[in-house]
Structures are given as structure tokens and as C-alpha cells.
PDB file of N, CA and C in Angstrom:
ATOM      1  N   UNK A   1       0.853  -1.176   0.000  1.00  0.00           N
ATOM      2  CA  UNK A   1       0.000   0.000   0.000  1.00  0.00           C
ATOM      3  C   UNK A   1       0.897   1.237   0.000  1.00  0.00           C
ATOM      4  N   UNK A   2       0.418   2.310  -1.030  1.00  0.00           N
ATOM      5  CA  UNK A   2       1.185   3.338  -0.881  1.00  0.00           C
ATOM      6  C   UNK A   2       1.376   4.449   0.496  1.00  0.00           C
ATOM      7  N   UNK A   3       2.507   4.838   0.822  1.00  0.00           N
ATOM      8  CA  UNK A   3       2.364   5.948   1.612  1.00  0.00           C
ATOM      9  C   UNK A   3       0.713   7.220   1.569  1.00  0.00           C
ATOM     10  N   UNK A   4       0.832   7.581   0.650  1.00  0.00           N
ATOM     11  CA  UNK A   4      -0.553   8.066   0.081  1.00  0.00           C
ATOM     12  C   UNK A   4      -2.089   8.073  -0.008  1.00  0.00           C
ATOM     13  N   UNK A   5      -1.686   6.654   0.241  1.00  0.00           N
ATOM     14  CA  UNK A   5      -3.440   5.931   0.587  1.00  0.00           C
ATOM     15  C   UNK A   5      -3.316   5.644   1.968  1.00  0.00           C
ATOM     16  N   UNK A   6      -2.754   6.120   2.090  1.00  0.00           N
ATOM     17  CA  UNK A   6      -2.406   5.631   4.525  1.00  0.00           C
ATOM     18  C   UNK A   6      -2.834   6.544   5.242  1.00  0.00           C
ATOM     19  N   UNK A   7      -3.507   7.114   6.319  1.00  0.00           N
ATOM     20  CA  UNK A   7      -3.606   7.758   6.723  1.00  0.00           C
ATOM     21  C   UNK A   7      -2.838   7.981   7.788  1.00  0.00           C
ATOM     22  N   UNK A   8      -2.561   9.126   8.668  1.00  0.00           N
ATOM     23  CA  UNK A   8      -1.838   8.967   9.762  1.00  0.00           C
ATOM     24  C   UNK A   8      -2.773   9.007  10.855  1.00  0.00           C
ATOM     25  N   UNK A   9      -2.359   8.038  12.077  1.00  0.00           N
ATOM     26  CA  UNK A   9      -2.943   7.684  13.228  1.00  0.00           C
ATOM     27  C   UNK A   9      -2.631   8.093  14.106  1.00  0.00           C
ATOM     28  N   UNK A  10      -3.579   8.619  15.436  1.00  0.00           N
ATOM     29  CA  UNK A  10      -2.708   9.131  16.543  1.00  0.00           C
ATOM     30  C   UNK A  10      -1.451   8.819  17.258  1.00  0.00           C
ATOM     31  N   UNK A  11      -0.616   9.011  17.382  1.00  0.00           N
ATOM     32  CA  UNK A  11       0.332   8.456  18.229  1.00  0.00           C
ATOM     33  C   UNK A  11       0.559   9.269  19.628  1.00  0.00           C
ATOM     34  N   UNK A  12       0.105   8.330  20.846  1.00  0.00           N
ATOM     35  CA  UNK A  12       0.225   9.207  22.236  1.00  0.00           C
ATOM     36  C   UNK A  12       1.402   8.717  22.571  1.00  0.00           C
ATOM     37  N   UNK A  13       2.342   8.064  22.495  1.00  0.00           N
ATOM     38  CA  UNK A  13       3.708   7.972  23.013  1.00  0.00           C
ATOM     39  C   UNK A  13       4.096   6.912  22.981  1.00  0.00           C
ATOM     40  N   UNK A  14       4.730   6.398  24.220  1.00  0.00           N
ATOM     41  CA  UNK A  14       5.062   4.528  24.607  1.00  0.00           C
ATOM     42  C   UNK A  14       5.356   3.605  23.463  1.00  0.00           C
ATOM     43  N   UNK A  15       5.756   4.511  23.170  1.00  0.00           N
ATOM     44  CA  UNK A  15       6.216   3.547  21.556  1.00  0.00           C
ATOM     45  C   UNK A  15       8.040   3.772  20.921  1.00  0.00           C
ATOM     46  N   UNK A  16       8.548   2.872  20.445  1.00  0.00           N
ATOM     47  CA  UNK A  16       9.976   3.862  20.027  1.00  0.00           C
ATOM     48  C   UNK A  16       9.731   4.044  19.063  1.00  0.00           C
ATOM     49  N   UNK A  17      10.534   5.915  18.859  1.00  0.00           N
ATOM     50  CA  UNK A  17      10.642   6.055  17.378  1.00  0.00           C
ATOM     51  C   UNK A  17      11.546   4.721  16.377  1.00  0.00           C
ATOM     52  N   UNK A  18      11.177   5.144  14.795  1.00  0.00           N
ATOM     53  CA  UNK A  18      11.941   4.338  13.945  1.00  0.00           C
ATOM     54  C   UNK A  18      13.099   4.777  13.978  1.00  0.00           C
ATOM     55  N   UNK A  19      13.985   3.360  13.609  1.00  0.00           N
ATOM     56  CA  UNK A  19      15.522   3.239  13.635  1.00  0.00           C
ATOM     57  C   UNK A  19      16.139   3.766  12.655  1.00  0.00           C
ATOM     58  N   UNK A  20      17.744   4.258  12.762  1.00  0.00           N
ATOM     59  CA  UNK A  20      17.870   5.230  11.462  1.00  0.00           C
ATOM     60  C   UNK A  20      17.588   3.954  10.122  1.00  0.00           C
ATOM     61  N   UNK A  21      18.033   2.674  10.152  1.00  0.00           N
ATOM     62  CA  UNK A  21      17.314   1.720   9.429  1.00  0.00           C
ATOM     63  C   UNK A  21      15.937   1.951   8.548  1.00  0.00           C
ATOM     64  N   UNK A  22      15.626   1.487   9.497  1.00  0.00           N
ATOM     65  CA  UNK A  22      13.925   1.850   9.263  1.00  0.00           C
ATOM     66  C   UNK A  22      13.467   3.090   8.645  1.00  0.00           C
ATOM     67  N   UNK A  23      13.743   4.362   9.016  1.00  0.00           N
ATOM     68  CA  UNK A  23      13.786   5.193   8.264  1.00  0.00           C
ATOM     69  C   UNK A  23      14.439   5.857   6.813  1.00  0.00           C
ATOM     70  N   UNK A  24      15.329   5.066   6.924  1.00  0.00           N
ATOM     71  CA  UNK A  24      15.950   5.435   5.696  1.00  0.00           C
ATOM     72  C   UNK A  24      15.351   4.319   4.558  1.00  0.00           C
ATOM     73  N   UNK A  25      14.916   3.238   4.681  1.00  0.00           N
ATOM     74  CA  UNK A  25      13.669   2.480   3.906  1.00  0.00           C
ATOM     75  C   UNK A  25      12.650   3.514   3.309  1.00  0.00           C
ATOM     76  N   UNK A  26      12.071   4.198   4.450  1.00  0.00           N
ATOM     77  CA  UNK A  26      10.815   4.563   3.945  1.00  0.00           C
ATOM     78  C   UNK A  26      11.569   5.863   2.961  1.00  0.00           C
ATOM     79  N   UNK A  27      12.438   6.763   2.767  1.00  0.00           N
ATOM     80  CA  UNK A  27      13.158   7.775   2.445  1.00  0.00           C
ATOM     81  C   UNK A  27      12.973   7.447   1.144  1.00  0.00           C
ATOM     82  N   UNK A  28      13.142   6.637   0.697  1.00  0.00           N
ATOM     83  CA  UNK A  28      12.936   5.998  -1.039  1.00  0.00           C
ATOM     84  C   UNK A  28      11.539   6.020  -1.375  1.00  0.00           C
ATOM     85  N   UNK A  29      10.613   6.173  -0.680  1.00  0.00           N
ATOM     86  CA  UNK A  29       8.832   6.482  -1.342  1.00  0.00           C
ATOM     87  C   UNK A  29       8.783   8.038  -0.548  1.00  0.00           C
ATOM     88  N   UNK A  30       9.776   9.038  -0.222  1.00  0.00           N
ATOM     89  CA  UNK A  30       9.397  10.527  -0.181  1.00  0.00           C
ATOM     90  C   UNK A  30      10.756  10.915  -0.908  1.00  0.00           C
ATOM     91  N   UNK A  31      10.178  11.237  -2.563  1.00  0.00           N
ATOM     92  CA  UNK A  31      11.800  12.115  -2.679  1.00  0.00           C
ATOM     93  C   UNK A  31      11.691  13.228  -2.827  1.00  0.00           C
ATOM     94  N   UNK A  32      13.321  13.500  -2.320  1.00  0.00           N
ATOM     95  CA  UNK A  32      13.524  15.282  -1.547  1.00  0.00           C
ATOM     96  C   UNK A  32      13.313  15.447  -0.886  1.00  0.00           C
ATOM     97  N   UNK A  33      13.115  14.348   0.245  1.00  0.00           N
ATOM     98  CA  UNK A  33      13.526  14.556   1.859  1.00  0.00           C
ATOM     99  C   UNK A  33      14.555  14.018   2.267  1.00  0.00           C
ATOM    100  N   UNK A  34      14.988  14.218   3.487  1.00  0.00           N
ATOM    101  CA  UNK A  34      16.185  14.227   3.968  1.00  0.00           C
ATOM    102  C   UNK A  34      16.204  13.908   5.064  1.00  0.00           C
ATOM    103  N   UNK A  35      17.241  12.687   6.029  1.00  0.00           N
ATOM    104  CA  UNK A  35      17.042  12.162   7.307  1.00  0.00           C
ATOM    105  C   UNK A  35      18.036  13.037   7.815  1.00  0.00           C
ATOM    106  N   UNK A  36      17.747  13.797   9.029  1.00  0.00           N
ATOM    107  CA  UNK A  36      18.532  14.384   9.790  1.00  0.00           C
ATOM    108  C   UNK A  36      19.865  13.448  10.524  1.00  0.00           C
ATOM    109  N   UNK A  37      21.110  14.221  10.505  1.00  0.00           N
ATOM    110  CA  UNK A  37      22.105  13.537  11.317  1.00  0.00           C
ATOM    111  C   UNK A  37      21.645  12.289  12.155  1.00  0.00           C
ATOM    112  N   UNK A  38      20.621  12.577  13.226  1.00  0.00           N
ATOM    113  CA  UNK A  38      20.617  11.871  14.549  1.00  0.00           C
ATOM    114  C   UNK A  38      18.984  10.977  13.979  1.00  0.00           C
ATOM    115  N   UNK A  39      18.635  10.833  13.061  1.00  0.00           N
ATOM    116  CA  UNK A  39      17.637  10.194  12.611  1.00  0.00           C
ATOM    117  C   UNK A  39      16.466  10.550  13.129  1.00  0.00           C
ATOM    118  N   UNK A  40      16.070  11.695  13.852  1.00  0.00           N
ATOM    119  CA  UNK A  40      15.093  11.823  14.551  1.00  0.00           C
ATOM    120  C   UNK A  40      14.372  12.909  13.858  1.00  0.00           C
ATOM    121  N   UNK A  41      14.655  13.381  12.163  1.00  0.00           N
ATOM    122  CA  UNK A  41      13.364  14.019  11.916  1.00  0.00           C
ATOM    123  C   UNK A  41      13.628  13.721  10.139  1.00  0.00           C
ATOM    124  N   UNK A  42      12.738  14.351   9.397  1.00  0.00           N
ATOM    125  CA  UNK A  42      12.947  14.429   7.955  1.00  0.00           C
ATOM    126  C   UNK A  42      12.730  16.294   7.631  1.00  0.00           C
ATOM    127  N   UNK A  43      13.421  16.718   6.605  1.00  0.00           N
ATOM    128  CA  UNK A  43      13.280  17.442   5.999  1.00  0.00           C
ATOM    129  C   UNK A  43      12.935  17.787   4.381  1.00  0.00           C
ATOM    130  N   UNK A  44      12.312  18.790   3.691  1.00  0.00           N
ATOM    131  CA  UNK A  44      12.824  19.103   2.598  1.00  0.00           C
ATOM    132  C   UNK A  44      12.485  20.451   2.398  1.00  0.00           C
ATOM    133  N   UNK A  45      13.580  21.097   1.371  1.00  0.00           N
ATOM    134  CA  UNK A  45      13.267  22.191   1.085  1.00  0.00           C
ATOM    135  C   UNK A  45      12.605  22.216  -0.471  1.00  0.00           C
ATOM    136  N   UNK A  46      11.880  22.901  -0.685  1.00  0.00           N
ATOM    137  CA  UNK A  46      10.916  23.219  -2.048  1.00  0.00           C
ATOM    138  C   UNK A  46      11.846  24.624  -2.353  1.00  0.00           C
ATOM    139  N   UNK A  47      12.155  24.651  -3.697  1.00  0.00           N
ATOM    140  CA  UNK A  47      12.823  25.877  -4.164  1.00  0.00           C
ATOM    141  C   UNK A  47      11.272  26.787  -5.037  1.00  0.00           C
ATOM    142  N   UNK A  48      11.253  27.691  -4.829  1.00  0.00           N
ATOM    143  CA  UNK A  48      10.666  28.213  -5.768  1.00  0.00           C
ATOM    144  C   UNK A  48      11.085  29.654  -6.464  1.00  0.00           C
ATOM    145  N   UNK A  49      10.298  29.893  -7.288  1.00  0.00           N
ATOM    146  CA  UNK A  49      10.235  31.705  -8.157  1.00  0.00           C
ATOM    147  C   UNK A  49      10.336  32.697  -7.551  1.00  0.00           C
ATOM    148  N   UNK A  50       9.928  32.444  -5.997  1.00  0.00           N
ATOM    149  CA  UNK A  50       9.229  34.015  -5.410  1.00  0.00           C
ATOM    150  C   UNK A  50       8.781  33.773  -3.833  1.00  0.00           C
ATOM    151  N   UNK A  51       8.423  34.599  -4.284  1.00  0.00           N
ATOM    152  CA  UNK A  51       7.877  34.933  -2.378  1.00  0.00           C
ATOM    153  C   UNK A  51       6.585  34.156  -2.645  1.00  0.00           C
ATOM    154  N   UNK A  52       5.730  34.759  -3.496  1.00  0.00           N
ATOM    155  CA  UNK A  52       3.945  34.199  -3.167  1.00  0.00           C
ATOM    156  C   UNK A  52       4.131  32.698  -3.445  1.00  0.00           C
ATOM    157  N   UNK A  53       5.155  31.984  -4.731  1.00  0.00           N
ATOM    158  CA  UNK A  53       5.046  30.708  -4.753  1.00  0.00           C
ATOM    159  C   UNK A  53       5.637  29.411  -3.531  1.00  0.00           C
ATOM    160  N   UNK A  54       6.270  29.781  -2.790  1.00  0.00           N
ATOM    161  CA  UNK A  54       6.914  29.621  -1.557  1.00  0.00           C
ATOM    162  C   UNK A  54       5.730  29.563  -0.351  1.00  0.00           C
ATOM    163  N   UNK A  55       4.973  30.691  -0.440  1.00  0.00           N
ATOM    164  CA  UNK A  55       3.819  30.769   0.595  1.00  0.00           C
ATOM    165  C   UNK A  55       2.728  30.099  -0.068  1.00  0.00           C
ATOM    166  N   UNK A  56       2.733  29.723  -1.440  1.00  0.00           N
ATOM    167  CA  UNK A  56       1.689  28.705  -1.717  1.00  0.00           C
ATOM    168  C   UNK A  56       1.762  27.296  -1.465  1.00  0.00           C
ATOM    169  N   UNK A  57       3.382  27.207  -1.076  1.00  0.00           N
ATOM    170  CA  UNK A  57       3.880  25.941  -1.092  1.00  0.00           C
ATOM    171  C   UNK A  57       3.261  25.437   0.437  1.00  0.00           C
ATOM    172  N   UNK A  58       4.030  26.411   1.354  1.00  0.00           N
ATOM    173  CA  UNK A  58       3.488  26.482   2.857  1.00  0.00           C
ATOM    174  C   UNK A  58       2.359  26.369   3.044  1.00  0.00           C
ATOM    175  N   UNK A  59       1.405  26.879   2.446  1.00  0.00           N
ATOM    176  CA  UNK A  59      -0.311  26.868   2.544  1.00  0.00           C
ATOM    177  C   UNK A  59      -0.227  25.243   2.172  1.00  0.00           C
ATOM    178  N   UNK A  60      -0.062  24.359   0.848  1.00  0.00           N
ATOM    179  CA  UNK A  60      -0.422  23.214   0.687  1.00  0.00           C
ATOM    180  C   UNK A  60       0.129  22.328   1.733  1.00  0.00           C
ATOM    181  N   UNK A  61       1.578  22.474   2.218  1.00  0.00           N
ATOM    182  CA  UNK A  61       2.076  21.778   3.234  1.00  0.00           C
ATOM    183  C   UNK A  61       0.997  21.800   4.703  1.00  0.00           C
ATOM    184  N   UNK A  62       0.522  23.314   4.704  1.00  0.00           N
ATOM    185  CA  UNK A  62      -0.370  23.600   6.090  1.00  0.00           C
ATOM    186  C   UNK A  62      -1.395  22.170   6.032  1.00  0.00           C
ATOM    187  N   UNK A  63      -2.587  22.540   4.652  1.00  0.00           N
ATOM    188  CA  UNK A  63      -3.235  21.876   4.477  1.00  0.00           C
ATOM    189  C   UNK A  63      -3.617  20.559   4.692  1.00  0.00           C
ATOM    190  N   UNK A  64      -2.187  19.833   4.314  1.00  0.00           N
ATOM    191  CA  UNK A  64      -2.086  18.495   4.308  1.00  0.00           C
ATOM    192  C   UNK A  64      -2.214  18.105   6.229  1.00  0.00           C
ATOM    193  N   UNK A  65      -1.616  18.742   6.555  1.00  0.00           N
ATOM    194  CA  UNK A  65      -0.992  18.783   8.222  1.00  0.00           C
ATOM    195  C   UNK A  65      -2.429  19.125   8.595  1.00  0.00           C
ATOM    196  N   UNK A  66      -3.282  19.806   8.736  1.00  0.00           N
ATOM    197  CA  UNK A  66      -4.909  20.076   8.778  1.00  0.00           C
ATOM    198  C   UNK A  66      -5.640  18.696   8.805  1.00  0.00           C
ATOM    199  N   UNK A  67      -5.163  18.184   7.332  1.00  0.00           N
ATOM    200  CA  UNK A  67      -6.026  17.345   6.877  1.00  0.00           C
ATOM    201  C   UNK A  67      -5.748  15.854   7.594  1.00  0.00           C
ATOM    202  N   UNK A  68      -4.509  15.460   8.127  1.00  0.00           N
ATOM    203  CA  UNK A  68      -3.746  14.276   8.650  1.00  0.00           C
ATOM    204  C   UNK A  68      -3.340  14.587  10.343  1.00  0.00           C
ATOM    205  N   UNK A  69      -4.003  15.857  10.585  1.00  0.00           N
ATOM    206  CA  UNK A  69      -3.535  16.177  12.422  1.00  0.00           C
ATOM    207  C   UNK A  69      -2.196  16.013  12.681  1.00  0.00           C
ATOM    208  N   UNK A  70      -1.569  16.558  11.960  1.00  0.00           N
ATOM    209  CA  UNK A  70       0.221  16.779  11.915  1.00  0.00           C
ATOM    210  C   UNK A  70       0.674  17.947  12.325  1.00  0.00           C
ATOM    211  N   UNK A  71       1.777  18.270  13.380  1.00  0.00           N
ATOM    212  CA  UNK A  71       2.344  19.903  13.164  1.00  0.00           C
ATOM    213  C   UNK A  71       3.865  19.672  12.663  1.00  0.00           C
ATOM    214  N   UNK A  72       4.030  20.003  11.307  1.00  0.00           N
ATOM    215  CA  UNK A  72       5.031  20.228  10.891  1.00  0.00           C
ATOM    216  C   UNK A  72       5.765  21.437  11.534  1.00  0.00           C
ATOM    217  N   UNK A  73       7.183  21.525  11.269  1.00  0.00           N
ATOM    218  CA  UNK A  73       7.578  23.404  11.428  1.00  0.00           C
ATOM    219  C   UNK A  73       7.725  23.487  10.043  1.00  0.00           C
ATOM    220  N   UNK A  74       7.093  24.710   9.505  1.00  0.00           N
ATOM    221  CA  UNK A  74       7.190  25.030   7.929  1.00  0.00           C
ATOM    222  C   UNK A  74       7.875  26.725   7.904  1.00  0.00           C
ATOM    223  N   UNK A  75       8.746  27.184   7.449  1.00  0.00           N
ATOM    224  CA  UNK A  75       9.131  28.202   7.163  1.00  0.00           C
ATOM    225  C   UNK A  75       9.781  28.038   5.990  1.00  0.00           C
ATOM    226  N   UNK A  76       9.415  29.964   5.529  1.00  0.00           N
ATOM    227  CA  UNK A  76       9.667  30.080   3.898  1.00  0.00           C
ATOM    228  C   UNK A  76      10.048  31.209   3.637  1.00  0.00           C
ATOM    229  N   UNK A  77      10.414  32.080   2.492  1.00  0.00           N
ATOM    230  CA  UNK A  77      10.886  33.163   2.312  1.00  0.00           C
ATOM    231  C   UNK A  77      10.963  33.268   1.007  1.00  0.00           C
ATOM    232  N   UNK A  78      11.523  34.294   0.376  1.00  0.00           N
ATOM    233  CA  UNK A  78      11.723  34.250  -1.172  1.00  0.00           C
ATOM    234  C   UNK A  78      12.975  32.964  -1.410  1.00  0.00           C
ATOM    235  N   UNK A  79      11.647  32.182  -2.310  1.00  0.00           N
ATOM    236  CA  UNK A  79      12.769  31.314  -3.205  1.00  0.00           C
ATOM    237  C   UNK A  79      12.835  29.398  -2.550  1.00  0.00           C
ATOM    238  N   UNK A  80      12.050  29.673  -1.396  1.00  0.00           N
ATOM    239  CA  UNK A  80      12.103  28.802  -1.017  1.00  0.00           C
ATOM    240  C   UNK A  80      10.972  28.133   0.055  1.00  0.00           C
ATOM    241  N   UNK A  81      10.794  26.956   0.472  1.00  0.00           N
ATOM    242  CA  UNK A  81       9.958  26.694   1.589  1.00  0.00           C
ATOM    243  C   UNK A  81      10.225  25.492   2.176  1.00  0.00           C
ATOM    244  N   UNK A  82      10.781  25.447   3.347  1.00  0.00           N
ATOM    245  CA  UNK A  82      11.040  23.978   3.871  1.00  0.00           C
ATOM    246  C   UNK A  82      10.296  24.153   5.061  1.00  0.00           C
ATOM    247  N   UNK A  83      10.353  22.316   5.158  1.00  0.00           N
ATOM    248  CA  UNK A  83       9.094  21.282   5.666  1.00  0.00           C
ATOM    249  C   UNK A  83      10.130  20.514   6.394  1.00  0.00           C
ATOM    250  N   UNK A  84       9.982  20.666   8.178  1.00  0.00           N
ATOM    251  CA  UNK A  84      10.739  19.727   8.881  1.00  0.00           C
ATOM    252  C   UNK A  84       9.058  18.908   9.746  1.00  0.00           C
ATOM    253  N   UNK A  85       9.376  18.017   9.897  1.00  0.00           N
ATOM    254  CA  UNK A  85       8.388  16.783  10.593  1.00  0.00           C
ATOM    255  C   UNK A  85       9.297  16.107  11.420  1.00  0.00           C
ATOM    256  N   UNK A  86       8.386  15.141  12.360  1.00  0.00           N
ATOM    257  CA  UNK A  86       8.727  14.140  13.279  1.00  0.00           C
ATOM    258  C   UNK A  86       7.843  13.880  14.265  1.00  0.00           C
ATOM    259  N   UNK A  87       7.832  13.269  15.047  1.00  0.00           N
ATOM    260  CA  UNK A  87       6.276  12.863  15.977  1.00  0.00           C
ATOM    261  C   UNK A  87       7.021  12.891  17.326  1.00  0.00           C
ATOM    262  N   UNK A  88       5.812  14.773  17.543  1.00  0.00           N
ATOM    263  CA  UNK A  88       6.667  14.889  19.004  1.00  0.00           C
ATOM    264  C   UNK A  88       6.444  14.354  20.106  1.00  0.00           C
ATOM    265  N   UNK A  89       5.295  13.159  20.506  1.00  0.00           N
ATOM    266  CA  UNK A  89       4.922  12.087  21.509  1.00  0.00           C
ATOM    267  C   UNK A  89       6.174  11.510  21.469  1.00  0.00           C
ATOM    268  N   UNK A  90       6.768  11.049  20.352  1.00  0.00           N
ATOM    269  CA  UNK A  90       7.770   9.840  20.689  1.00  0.00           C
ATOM    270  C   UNK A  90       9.525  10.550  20.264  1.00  0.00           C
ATOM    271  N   UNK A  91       9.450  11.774  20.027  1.00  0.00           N
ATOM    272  CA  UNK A  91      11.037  12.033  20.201  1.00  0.00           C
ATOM    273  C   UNK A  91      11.725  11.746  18.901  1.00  0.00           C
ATOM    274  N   UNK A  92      10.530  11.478  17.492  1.00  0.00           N
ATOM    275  CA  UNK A  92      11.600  11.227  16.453  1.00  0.00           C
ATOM    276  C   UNK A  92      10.489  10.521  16.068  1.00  0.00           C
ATOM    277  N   UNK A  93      10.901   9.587  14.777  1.00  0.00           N
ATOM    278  CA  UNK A  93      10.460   9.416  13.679  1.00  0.00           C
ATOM    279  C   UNK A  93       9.260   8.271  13.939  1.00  0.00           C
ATOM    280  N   UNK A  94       8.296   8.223  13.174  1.00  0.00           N
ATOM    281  CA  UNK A  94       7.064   7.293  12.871  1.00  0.00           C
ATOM    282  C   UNK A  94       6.265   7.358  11.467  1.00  0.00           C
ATOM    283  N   UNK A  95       5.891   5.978  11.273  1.00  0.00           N
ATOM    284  CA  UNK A  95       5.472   6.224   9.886  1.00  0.00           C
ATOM    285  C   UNK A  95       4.276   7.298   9.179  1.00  0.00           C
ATOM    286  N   UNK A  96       3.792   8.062  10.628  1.00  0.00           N
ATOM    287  CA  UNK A  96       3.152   8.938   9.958  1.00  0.00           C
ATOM    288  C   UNK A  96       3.741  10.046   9.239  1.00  0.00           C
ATOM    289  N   UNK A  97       5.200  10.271   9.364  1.00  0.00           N
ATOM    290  CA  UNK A  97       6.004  11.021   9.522  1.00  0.00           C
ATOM    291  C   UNK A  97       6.495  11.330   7.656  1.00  0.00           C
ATOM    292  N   UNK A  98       6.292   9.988   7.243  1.00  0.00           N
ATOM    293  CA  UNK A  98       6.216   9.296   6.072  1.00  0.00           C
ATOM    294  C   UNK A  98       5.029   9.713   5.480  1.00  0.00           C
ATOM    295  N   UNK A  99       4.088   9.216   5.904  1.00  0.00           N
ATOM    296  CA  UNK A  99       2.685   9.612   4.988  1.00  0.00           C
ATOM    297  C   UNK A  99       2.710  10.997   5.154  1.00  0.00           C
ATOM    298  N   UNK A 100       2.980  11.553   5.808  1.00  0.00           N
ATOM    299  CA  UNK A 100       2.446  13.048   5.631  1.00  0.00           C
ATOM    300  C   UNK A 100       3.902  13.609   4.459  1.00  0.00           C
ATOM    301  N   UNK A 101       4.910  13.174   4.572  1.00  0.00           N
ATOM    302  CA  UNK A 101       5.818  13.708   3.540  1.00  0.00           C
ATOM    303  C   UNK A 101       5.287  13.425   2.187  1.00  0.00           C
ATOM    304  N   UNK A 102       4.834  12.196   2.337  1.00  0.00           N
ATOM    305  CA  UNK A 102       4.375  11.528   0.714  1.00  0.00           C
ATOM    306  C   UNK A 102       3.108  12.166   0.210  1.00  0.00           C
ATOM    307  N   UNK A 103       2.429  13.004   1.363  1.00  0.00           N
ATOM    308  CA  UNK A 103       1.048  13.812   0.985  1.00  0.00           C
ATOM    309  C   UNK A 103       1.468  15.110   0.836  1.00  0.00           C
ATOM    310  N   UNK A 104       2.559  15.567   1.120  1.00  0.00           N
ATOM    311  CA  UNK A 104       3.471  17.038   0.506  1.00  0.00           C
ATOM    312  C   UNK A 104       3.616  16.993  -0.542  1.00  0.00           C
ATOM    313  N   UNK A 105       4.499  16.382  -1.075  1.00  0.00           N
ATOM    314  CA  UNK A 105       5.358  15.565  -2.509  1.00  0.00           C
ATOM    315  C   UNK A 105       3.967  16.173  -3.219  1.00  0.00           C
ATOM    316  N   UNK A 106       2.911  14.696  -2.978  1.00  0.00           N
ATOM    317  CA  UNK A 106       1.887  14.882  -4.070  1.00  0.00           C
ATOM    318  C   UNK A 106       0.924  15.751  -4.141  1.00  0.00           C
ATOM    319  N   UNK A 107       0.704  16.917  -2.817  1.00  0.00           N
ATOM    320  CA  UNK A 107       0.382  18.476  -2.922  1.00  0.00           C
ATOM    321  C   UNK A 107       0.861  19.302  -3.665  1.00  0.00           C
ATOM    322  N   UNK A 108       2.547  19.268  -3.845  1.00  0.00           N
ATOM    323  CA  UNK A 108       2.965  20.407  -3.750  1.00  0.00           C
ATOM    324  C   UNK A 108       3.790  19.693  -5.264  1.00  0.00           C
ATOM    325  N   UNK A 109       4.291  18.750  -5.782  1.00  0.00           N
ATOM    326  CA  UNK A 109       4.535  18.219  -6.977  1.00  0.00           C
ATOM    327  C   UNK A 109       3.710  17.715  -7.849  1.00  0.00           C
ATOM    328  N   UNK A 110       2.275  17.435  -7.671  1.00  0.00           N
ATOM    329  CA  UNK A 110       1.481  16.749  -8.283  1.00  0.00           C
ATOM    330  C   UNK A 110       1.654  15.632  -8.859  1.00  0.00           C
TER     331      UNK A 110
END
């Protein structure tokens, strides 16, 4: 099943995050993200034209995070807009962490 068709599920804690292993698996169905040093988050940055296309980017990223009960940190500026995630119950990574990247991608890349 794709990342895409998954939804993300609550996660209240008591659980371990995924291993840098494990995460770097799922890294191959979100491309243009990026596993942080210590494996405990993903990133990507979206380049764009401008200021308004950057804040359109952020709006679709918002959206998705709306739509899946996610808080990304999203900041942007001219030229650009990056998208850091991770699941702050558990201190680092979970596969929602994944679906919601793979619901960016196909927001914001079509």
C-alpha cells in the first residue's frame, strides 16, 4: 500500500521512534527529503520563483498537516519553503512522519 493511501494515526507515546534503518527504507517512497544527522526528523526544502510561490507551497504543506492532524515546522521566504516533521509524543520518527511527507510531494509536486 502506498504511503498516500495511509492515513496517519494518533500516536500518544510509549512507543519507540523508527531506527535510522527503518527510516531510511521509507526515504525511497518521499523524494527530496532528507534524514537528519541523529535520525530523529525528515526534511525538505521546495525551491521556488518568489515569495507568493513559496507561501503557496506552505499553505499546501499547512493543508495536508490540517487534513492528517500533523504539526510540521514550515518556514519560507523568497525562493524557497522547507518542511521539517517528526512525531513529538515519541522524540523522532514514525510512519506517519512518512505519509504526511508523501502527501506534501503529491500536494505540492502533483
Amino acid at each position: 500500500m502506498s504511503l498516500t493511501s495511509k492515513h496517519c494515526t494518533p500516536c500518544q507515546g510509549g512507543i519507540d521512534p523508527l531506527t535510522r534503518d527503518a527510516a531510511e527504507g521509507y526515504l525511497a517512497d518521499v523524494p527530496g527529503w532528507t534524514l537528519s544527522e541523529d535520525a530523529t526528523r525528515i526534511t525538505r526544502r521546495f525551491r521556488t520563483g518568489n515569495f507568493a510561490e513559496a507561501q503557496a507551497v506552505a499553505n499546501k504543506a499547512g493543508d495536508v498537516a490540517e487534513q492528517e492532524d500533523h504539526h510540521p515546522e514550515i518556514r519560507f521566504s523568497w525562493g524557497w519553503c522547507e518542511v521539517e516533521i517528526f512525531t513529538h509524543a515519541i522524540g523522532g520518527l514514525h510512519e506517519n512522519d512518512f505519509i504526511y511527507a508523501a502527501k506534501v510531494n503529491q500536494a505540492v509536486d502533483g
